[in-house]
N, C-alpha and C. Protein backbone atom coordinates (compact mmCIF):
# COMPACT_ATOMS: atom_id res chain seq x y z
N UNK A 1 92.06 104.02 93.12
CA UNK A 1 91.84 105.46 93.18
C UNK A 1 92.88 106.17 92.33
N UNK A 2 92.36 107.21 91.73
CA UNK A 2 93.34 107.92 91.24
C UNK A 2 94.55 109.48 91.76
N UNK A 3 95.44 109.68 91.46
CA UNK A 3 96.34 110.41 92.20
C UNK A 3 95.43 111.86 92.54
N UNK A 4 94.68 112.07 91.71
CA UNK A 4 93.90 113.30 92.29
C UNK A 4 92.57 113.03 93.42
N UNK A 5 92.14 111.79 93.91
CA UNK A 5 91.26 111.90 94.24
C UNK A 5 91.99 112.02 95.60
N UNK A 6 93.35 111.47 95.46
CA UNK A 6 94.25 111.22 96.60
C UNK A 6 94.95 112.51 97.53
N UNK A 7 94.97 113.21 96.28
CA UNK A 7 95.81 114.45 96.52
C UNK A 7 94.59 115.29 97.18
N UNK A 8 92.93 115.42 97.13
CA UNK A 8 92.20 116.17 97.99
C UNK A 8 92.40 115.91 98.91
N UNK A 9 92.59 114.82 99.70
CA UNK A 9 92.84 114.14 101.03
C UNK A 9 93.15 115.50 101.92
N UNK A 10 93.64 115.15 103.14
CA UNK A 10 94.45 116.00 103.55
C UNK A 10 95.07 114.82 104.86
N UNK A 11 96.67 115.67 104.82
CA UNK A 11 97.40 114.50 105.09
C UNK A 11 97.59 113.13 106.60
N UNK A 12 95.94 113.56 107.69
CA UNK A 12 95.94 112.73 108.04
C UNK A 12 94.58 111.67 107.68
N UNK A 13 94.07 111.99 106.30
CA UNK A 13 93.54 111.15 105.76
C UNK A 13 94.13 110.01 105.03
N UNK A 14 95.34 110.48 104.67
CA UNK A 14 96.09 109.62 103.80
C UNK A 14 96.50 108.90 104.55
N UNK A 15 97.09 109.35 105.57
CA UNK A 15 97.71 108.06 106.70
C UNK A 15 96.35 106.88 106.97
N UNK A 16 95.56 107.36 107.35
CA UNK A 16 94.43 106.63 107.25
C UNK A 16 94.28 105.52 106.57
N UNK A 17 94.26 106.45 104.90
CA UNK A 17 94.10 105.23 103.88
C UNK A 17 95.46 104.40 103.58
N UNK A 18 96.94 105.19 104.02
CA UNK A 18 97.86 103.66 104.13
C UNK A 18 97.60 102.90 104.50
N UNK A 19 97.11 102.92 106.22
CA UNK A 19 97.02 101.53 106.71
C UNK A 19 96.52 100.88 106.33
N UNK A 20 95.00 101.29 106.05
CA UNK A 20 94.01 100.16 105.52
C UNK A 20 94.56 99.76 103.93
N UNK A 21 95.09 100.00 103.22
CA UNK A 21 95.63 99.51 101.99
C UNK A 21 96.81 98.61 102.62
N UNK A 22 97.98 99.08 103.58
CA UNK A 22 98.59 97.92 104.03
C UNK A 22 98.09 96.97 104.61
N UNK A 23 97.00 96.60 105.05
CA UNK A 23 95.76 95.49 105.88
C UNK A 23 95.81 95.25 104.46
N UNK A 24 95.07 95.16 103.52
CA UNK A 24 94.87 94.65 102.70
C UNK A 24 95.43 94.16 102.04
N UNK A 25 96.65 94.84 101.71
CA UNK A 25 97.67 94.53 101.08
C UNK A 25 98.26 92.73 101.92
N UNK A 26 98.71 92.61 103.16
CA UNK A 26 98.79 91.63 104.40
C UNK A 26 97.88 90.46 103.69
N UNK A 27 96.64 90.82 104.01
CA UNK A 27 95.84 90.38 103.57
C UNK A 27 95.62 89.03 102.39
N UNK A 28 96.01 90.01 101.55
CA UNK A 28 95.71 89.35 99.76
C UNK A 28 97.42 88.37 99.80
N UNK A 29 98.27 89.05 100.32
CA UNK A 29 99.57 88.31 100.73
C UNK A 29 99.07 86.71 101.04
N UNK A 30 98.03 86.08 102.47
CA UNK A 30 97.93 85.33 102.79
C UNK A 30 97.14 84.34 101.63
N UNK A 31 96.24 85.43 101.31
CA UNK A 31 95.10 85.11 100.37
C UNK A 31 96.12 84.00 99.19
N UNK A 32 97.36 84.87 98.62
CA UNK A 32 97.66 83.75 97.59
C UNK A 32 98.69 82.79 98.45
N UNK A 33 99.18 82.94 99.61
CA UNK A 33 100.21 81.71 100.02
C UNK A 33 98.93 80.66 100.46
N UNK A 34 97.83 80.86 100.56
CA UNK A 34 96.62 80.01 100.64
C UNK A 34 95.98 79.25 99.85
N UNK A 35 96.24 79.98 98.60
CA UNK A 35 95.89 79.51 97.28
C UNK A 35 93.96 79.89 97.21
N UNK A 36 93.68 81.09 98.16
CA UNK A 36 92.16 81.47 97.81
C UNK A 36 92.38 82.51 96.86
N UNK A 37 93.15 83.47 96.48
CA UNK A 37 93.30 84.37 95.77
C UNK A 37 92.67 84.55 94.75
N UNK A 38 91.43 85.10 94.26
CA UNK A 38 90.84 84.78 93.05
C UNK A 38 91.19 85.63 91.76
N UNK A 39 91.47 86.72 92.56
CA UNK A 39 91.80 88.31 91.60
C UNK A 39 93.00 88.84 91.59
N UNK A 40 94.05 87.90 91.29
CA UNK A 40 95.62 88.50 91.68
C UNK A 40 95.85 89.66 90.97
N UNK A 41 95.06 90.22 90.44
CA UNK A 41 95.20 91.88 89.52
C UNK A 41 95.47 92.93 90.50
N UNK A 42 94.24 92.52 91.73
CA UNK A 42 94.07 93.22 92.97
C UNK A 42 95.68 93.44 93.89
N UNK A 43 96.37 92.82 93.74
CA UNK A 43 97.60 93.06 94.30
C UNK A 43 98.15 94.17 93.61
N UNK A 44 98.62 94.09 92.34
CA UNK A 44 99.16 95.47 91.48
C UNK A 44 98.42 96.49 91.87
N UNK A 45 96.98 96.89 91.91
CA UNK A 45 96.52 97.93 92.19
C UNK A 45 96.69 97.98 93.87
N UNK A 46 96.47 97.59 95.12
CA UNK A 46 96.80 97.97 95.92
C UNK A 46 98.47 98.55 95.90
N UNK A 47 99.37 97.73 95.25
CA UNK A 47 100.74 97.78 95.48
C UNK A 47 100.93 99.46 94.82
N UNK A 48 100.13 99.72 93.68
CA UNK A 48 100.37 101.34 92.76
C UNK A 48 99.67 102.01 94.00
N UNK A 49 98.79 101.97 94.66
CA UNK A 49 97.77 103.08 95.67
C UNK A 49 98.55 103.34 96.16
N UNK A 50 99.43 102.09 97.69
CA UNK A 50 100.27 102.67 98.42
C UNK A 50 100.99 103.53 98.15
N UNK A 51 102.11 103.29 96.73
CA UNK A 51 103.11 103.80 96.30
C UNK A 51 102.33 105.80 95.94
N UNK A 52 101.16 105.43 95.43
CA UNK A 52 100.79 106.75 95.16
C UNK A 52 100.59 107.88 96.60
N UNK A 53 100.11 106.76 97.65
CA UNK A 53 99.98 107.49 98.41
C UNK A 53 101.18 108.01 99.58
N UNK A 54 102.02 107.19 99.78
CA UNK A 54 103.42 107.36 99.80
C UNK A 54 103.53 108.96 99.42
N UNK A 55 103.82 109.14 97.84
CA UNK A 55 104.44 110.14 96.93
C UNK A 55 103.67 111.11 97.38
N UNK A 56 102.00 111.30 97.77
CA UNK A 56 101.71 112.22 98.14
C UNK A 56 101.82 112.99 99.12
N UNK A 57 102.13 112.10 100.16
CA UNK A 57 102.06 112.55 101.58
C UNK A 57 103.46 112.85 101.42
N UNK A 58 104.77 112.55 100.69
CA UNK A 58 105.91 113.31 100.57
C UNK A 58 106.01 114.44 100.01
N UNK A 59 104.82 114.93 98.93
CA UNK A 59 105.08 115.79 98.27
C UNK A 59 104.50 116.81 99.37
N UNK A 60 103.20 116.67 99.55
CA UNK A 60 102.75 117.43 101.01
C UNK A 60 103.53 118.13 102.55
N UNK A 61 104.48 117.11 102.32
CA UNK A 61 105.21 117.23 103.56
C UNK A 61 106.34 118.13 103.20
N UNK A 62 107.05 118.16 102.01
CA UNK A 62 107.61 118.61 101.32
C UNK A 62 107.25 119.99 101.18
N UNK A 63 106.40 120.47 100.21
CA UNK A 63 105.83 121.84 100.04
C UNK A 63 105.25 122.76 101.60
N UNK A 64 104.80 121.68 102.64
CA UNK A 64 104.81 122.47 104.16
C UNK A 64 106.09 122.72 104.34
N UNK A 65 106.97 122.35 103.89
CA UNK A 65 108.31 122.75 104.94
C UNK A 65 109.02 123.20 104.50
N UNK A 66 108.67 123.91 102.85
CA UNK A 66 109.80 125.20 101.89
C UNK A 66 108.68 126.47 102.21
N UNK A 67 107.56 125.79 102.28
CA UNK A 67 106.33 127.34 102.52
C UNK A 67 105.06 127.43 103.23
């Protein structure tokens, strides 16, 4: 997903979509200590979502609490 589709959210959607990106994230973890892993690309992009979604829900939290 991209940072704007992220940023419509509103911020207990995003919590939402952490978890399930951290499940997944768990997930794809086992997937390669298993050696099923087929798409290890899929790790970088979950690993950038979180991080994006992280930054948003700070920036959100941020701008509620100067105005």
């Amino acid at each position: 997903m991209s940072a704007a589709d992220f940023r419509s959210k509103t911020p207990d959607q995003l919590k939402d979509q952490l978890l399930q990106l951290k499940k997944e994230q768990f997930n794809l973890r086992f997937q390669v200590a298993t050696g099923q892993l087929e798409k290890t690309a899929r790790i970088k992009v979950v690993r950038r979502d979180i991080a994006r979604v992280q930054t948003i829900l700070r920036e959100k939290a941020r701008a509620e609490a100067q105005g």
